[in-house]
C-alpha atoms as a PDB file:
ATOM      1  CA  UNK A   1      16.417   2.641  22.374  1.00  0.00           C
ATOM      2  CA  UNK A   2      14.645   3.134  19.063  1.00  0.00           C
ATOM      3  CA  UNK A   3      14.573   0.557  16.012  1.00  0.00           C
ATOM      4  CA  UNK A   4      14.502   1.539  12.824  1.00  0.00           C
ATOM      5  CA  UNK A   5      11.470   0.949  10.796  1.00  0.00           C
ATOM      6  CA  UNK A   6      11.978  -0.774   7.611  1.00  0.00           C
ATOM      7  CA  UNK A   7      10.733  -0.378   4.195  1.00  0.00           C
ATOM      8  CA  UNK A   8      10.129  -3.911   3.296  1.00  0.00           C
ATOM      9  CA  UNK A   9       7.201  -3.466   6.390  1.00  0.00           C
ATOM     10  CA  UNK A  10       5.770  -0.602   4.035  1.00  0.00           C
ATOM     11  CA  UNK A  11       3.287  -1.826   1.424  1.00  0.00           C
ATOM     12  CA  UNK A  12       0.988  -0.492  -1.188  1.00  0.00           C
ATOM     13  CA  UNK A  13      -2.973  -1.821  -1.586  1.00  0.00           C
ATOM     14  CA  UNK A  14      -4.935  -0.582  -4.262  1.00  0.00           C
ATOM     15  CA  UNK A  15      -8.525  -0.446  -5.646  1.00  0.00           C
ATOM     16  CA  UNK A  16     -10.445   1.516  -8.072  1.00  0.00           C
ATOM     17  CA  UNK A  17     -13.073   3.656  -5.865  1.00  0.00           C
ATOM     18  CA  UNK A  18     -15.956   2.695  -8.241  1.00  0.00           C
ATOM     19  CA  UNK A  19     -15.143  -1.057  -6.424  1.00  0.00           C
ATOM     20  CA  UNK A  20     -15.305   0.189  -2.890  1.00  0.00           C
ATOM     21  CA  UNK A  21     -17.496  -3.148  -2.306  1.00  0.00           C
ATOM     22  CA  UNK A  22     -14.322  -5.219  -2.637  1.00  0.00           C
ATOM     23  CA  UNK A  23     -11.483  -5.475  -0.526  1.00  0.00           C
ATOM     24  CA  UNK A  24      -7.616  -3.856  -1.824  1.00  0.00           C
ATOM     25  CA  UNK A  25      -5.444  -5.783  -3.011  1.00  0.00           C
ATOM     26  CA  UNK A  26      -1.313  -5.872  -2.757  1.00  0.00           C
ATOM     27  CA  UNK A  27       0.276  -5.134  -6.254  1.00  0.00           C
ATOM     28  CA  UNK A  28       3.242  -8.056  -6.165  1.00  0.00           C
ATOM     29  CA  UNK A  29       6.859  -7.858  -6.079  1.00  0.00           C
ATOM     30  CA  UNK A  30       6.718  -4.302  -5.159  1.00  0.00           C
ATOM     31  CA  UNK A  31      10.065  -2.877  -5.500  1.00  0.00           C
ATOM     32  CA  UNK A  32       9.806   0.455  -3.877  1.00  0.00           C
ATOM     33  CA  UNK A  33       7.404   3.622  -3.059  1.00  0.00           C
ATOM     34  CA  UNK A  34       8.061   6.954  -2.404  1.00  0.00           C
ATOM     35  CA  UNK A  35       5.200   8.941  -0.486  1.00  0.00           C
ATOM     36  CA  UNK A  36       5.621  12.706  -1.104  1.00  0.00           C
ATOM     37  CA  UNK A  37       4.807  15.878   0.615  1.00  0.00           C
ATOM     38  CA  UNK A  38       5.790  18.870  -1.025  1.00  0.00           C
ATOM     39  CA  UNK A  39       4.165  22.603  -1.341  1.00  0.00           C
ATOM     40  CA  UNK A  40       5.595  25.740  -2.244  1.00  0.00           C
ATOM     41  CA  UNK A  41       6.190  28.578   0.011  1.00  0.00           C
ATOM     42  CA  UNK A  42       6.840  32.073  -1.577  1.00  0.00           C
ATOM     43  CA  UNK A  43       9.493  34.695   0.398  1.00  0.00           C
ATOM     44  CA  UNK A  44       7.950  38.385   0.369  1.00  0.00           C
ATOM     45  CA  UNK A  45      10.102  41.150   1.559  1.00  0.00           C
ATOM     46  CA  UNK A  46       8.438  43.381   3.361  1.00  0.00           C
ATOM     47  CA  UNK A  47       9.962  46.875   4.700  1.00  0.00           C
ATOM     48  CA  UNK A  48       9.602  44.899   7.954  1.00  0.00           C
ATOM     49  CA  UNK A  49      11.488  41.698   6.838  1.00  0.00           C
ATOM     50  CA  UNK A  50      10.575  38.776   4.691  1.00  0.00           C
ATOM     51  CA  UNK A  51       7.147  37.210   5.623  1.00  0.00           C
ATOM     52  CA  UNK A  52       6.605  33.723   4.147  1.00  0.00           C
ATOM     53  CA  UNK A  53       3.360  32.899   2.278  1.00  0.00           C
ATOM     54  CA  UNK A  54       2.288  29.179   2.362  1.00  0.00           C
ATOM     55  CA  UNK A  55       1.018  27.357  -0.428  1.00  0.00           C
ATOM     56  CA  UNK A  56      -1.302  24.131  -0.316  1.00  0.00           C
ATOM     57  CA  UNK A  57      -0.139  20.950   0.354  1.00  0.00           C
ATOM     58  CA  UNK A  58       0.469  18.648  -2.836  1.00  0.00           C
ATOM     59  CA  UNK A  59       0.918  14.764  -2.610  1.00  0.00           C
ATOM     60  CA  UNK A  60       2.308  11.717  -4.715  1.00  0.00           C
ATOM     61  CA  UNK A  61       3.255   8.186  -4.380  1.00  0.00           C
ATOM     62  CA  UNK A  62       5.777   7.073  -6.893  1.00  0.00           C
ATOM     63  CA  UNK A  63       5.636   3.186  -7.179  1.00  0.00           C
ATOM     64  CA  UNK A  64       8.249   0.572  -8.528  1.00  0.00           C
ATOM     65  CA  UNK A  65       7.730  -2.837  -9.200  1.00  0.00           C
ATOM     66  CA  UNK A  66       8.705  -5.580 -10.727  1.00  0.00           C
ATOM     67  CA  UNK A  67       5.793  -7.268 -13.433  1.00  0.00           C
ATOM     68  CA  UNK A  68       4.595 -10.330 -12.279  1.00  0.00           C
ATOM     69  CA  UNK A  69       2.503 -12.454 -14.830  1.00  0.00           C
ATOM     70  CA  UNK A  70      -0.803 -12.869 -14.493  1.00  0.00           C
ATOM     71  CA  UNK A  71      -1.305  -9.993 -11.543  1.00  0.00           C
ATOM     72  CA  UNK A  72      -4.894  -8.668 -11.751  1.00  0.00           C
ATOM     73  CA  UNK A  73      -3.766  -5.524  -9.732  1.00  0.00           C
ATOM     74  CA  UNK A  74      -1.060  -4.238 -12.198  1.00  0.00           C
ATOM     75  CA  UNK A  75      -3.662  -5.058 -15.061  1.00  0.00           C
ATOM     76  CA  UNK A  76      -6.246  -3.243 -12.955  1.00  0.00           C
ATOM     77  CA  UNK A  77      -3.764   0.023 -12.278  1.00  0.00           C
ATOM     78  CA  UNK A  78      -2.662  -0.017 -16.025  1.00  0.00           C
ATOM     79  CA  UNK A  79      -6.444  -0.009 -16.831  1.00  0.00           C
ATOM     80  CA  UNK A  80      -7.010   3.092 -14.184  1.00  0.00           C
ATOM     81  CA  UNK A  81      -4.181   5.277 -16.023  1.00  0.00           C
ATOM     82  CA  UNK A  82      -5.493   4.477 -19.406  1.00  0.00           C
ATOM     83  CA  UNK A  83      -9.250   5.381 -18.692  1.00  0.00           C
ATOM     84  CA  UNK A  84      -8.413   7.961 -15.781  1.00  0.00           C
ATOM     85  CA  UNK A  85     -10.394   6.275 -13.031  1.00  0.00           C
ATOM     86  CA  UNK A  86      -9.911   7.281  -9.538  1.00  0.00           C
ATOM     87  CA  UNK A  87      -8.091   5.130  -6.930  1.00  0.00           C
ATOM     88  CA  UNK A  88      -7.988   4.339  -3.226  1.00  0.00           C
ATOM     89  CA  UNK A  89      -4.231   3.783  -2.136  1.00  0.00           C
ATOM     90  CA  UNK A  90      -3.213   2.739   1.352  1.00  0.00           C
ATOM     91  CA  UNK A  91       0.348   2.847   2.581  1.00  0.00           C
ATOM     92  CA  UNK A  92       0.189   0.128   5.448  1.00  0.00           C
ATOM     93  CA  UNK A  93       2.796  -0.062   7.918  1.00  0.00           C
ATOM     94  CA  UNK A  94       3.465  -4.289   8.512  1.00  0.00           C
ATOM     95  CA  UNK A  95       5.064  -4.354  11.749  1.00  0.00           C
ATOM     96  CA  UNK A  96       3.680  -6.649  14.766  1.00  0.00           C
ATOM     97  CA  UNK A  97       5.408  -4.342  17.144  1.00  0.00           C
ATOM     98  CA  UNK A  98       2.875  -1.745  15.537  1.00  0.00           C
ATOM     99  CA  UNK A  99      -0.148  -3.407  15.625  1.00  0.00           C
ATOM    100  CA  UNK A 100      -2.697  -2.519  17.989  1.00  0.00           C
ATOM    101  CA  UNK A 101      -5.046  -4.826  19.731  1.00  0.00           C
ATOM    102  CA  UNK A 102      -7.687  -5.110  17.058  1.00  0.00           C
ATOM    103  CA  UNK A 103      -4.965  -6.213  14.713  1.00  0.00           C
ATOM    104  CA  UNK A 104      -4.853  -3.514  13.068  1.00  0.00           C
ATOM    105  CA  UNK A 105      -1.306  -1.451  11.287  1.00  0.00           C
ATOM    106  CA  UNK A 106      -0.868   1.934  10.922  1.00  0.00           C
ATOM    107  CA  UNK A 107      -1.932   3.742   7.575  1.00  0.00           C
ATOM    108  CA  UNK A 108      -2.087   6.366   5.466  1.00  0.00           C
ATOM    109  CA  UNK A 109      -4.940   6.530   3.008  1.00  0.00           C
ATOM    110  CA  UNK A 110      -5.087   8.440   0.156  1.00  0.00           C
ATOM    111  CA  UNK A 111      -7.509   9.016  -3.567  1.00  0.00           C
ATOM    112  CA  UNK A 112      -6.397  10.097  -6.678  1.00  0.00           C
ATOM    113  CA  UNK A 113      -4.886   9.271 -10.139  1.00  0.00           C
ATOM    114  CA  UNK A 114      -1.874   7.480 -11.732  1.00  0.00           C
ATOM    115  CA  UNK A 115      -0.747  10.357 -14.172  1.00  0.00           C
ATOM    116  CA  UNK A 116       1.921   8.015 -15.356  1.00  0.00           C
ATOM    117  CA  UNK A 117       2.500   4.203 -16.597  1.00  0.00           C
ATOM    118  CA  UNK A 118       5.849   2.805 -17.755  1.00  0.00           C
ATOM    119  CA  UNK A 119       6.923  -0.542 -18.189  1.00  0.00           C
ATOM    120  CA  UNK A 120      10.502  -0.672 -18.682  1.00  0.00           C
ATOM    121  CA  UNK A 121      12.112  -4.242 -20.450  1.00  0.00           C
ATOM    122  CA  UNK A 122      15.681  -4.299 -20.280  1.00  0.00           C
ATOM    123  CA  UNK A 123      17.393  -7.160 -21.945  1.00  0.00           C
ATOM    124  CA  UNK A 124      19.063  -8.434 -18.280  1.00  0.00           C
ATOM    125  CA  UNK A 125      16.630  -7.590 -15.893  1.00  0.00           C
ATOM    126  CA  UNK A 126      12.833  -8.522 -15.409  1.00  0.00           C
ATOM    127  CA  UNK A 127      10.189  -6.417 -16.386  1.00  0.00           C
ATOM    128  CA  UNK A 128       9.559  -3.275 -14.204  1.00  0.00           C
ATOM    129  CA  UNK A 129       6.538  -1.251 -13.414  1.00  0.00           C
ATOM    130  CA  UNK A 130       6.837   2.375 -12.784  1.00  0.00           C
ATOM    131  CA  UNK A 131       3.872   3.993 -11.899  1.00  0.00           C
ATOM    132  CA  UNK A 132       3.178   7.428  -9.879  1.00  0.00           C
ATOM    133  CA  UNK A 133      -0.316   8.553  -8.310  1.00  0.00           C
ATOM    134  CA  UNK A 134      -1.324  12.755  -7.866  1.00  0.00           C
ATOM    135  CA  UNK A 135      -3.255  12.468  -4.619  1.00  0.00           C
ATOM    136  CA  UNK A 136      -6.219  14.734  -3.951  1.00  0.00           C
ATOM    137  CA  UNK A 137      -7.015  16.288  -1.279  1.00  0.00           C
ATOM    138  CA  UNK A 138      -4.785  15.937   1.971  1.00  0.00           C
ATOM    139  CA  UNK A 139      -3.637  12.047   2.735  1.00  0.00           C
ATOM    140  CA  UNK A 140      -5.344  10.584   6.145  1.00  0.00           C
ATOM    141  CA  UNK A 141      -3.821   8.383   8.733  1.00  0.00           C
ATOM    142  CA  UNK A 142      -5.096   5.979  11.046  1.00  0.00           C
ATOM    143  CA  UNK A 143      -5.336   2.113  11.247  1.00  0.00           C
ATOM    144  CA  UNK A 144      -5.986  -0.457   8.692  1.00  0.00           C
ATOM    145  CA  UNK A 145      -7.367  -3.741   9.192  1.00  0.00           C
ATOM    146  CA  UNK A 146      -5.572  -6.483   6.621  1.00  0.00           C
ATOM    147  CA  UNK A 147      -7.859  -9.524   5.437  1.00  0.00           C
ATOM    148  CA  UNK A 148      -6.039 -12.747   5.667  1.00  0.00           C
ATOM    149  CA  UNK A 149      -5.567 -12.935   1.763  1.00  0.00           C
ATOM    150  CA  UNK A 150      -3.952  -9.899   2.129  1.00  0.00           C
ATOM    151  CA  UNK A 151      -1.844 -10.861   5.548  1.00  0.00           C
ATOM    152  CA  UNK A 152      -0.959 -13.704   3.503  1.00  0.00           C
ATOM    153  CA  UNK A 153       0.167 -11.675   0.389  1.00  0.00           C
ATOM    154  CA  UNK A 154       2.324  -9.627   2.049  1.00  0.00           C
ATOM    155  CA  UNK A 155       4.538 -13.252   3.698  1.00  0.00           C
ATOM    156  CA  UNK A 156       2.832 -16.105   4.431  1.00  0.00           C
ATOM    157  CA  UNK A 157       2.895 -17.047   8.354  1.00  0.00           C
ATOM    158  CA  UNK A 158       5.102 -19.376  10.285  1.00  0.00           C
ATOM    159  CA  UNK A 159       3.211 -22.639  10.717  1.00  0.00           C
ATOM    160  CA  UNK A 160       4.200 -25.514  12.821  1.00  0.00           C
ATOM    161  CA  UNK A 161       5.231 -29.099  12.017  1.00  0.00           C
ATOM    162  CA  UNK A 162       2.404 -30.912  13.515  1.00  0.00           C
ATOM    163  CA  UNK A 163      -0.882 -31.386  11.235  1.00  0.00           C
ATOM    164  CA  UNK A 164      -3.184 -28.052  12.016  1.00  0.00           C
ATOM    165  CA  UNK A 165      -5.609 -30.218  13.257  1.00  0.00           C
ATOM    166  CA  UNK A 166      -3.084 -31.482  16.394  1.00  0.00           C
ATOM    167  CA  UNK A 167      -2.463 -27.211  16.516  1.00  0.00           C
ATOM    168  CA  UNK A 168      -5.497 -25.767  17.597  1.00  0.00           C
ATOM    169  CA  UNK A 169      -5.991 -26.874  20.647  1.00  0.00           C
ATOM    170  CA  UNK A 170      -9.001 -28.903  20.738  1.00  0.00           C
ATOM    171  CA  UNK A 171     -11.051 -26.165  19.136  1.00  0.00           C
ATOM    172  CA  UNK A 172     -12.037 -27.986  15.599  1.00  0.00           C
ATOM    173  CA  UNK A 173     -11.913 -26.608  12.778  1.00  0.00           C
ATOM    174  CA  UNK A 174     -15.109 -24.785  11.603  1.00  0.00           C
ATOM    175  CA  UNK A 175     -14.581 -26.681   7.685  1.00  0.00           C
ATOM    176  CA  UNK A 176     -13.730 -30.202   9.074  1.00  0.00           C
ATOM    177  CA  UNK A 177     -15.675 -32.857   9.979  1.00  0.00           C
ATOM    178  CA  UNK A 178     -15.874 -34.084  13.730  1.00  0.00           C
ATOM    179  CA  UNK A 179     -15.501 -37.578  14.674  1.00  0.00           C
ATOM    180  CA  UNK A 180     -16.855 -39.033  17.145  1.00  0.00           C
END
């Protein structure tokens, strides 16, 4: 039977694609994202019937958040709206039933540009974020790899009781010291 996929396994990374050296990076407390497919198709009757005429395929990803202090990502996306710089988004699909055997999740990738930035403060809620990114070009899918900073962003991993060192099964630890 199928299981449902759910949205808190969905998450956003973002960089600037001048910084393509670095790795992405997980904007915190993210809320909710929408990613959008739309384009328009135009009816034309015909004497034979109506014929359909396709337009090109347009793309967005509306993002929600709530502001965390201190987050170098939401200062770094509220820096890309104001100066109009380009960005790399991934949409990466957390799910260990969906990883493959490299490690790595399902994705879709996508560049283009925040055309919006709003930060609404309501006197009873936290801070929000609402952001939403025109895509160019046609979105791609595939498989992402997540660095462990960002594995751990997303939750941080079960870890046993016993001291790591007792946990790894006589293997050592690469940054401790052996005894003899």
């Amino acid at each position: 039977m199928p299981e449902m996929l759910q949205g808190k396994d969905k998450i956003l990374l973002f960089r600037k694609y001048i910084d393509r050296d670095k790795a992405a990076a997980k904007l915190v407390f993210q809320t909710e994202h929408t990613f959008s497919y739309s384009r328009e198709l135009e009816s034309i009757v015909t004497k034979d019937g109506t014929v359909v005429q396709v337009g090109e395929l347009e793309s967005a990803v509306s993002i929600s958040a709530i502001q965390a202090k201190d987050d170098p990502v939401r200062e770094m996306l509220e820096d890309a709206v104001k100066s109009g710089s380009r960005l790399e988004v991934w949409e990466v699909t957390v799910d260990e039933d969906l990883r493959d055997d490299d490690g790595k999740y399902p994705a879709v990738y996508c560049q283009g540009y925040l055309d919006s930035w709003e930060n609404p403060a309501n006197v009873e809620e936290q801070s929000n974020i609402e952001s939403n990114l025109v895509v160019e070009l046609e979105p791609q899918t595939g498989m992402a790899t997540l660095t462990e900073e960002q594995e751990q962003a997303v939750q941080y991993a079960f870890t046993d009781t016993v001291p790591e060192s007792e946990n790894d099964n006589g293997n050592g630890d690469d940054d401790e010291e052996e005894t003899p």
